[in-house]
C-alpha atoms as a PDB file:
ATOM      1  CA  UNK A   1      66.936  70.646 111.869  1.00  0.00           C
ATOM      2  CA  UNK A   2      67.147  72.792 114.799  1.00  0.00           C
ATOM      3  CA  UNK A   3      70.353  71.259 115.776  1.00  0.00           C
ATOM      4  CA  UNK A   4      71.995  71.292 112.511  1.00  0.00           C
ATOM      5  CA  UNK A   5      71.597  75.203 112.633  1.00  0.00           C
ATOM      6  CA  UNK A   6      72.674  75.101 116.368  1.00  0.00           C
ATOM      7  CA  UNK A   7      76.226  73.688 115.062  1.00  0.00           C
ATOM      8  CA  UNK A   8      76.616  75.709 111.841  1.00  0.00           C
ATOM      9  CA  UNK A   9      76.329  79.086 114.033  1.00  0.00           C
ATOM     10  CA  UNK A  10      78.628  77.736 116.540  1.00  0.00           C
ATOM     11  CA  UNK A  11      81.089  76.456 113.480  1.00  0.00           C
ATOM     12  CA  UNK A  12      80.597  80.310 111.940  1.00  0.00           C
ATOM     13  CA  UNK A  13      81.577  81.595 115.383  1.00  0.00           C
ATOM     14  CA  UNK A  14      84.760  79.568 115.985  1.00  0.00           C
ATOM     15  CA  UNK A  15      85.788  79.898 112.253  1.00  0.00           C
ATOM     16  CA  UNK A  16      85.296  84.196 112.954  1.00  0.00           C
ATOM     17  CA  UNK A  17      87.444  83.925 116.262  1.00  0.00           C
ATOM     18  CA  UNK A  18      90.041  81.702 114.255  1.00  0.00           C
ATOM     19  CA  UNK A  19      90.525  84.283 111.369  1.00  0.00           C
ATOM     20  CA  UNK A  20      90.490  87.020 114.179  1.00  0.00           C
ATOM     21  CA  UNK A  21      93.560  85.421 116.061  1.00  0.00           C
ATOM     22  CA  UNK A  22      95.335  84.930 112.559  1.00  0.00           C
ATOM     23  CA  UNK A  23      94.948  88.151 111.139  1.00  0.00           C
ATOM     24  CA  UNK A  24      96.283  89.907 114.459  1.00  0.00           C
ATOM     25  CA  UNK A  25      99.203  87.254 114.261  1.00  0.00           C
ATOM     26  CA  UNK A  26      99.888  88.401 111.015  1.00  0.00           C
ATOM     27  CA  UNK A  27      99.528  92.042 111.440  1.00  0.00           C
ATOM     28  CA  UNK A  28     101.445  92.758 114.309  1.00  0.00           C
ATOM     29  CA  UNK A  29     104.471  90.381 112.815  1.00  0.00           C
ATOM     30  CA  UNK A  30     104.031  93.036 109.598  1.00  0.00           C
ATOM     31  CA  UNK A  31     103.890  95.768 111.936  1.00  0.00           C
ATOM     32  CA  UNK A  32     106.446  94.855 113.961  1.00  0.00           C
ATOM     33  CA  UNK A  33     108.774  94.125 110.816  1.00  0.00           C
ATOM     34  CA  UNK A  34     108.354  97.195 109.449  1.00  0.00           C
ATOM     35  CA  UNK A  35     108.391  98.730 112.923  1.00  0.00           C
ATOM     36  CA  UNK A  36     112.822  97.236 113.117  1.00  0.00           C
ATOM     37  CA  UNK A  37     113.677  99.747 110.165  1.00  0.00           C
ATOM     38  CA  UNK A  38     112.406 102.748 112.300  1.00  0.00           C
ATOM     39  CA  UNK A  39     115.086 101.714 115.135  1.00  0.00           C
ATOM     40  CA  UNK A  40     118.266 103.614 115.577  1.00  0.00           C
ATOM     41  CA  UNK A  41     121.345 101.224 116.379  1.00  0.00           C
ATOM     42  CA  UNK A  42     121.954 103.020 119.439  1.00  0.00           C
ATOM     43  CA  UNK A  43     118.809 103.196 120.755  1.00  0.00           C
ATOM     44  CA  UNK A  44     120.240 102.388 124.887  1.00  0.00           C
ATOM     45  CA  UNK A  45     123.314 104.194 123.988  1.00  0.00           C
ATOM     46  CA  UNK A  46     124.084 107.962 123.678  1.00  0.00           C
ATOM     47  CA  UNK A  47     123.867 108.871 119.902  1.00  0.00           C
ATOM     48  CA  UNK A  48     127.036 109.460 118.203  1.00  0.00           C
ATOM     49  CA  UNK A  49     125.364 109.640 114.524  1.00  0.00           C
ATOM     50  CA  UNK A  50     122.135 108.588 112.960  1.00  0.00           C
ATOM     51  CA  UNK A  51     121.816 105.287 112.084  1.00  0.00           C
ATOM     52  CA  UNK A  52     119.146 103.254 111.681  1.00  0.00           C
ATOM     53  CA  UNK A  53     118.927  99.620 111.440  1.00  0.00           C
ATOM     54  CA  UNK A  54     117.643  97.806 108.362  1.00  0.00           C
ATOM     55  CA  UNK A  55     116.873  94.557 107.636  1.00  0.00           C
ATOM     56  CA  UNK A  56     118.588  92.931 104.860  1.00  0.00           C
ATOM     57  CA  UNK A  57     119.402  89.501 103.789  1.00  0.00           C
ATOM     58  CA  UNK A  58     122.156  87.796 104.255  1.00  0.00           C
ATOM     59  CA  UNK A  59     122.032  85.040 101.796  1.00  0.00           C
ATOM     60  CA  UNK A  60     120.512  84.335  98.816  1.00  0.00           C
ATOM     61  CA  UNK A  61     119.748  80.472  99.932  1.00  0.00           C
ATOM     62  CA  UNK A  62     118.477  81.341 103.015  1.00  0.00           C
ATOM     63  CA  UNK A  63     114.818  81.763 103.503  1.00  0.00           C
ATOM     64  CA  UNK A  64     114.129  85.766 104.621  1.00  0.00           C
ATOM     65  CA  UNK A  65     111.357  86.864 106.781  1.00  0.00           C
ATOM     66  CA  UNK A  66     111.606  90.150 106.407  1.00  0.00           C
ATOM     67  CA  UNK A  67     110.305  89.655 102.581  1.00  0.00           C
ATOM     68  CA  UNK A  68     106.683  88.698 104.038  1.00  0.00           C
ATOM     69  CA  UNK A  69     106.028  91.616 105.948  1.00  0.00           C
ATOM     70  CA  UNK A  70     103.947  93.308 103.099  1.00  0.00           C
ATOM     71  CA  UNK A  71     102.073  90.273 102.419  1.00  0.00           C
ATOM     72  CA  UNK A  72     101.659  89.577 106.432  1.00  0.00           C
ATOM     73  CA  UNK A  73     100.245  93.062 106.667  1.00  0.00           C
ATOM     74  CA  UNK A  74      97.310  92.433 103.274  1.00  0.00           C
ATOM     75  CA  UNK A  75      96.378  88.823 104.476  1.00  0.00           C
ATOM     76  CA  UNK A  76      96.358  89.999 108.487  1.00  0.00           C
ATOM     77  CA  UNK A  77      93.753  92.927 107.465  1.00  0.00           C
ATOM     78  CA  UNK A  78      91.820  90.876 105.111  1.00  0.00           C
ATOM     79  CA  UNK A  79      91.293  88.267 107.759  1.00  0.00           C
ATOM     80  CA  UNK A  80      90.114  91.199 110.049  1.00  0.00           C
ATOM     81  CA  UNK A  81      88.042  92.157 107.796  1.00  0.00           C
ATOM     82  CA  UNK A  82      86.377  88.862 106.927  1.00  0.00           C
ATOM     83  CA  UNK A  83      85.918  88.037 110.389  1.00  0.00           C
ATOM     84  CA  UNK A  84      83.873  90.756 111.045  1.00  0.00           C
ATOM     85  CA  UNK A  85      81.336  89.576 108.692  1.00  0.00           C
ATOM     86  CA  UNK A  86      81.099  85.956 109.255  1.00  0.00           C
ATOM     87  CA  UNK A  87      80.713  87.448 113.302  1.00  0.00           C
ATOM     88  CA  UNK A  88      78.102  89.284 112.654  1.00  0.00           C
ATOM     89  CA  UNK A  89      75.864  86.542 111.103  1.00  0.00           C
ATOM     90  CA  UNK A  90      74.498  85.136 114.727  1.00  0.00           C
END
């Protein structure tokens, strides 16, 4: 019995890390998406006006990332959040 327990804590401590990794994945990828609109064009260059990049798609049939950057940055906290509390039951 004492070894079943041995593996479920050791399970519950991988599965913790594992939703750790993800949700950092997934929330700097958010971050970082939202992060391009912020960018001027000329950010090396000297500025001649202000503009700003912004990501938009190009065609409808084409798969767009930048439509998953809300829903990256809700599943990446949640996963932070949930691994916090399957850690902390060692």
């Amino acid at each position: 019995m004492r070894d079943i327990q041995m593996l479920y804590n050791k399970r519950q401590v991988l599965v913790g890390k594992a939703h750790i990794i993800i949700g950092c994945l997934a929330l700097l990828y958010a971050v970082a998406g939202f992060a391009v609109d912020f960018l001027p064009v000329d950010a090396f260059q000297s500025p001649s006006n202000n503009s700003y990049l912004k990501i938009v798609p190009t065609d409808e049939s084409s798969l767009d990332w930048s439509q998953f950057r809300l829903p990256a940055l809700v599943v990446g906290a949640i996963l932070v959040v949930i691994s916090k509390f399957v850690g902390s039951k060692n």
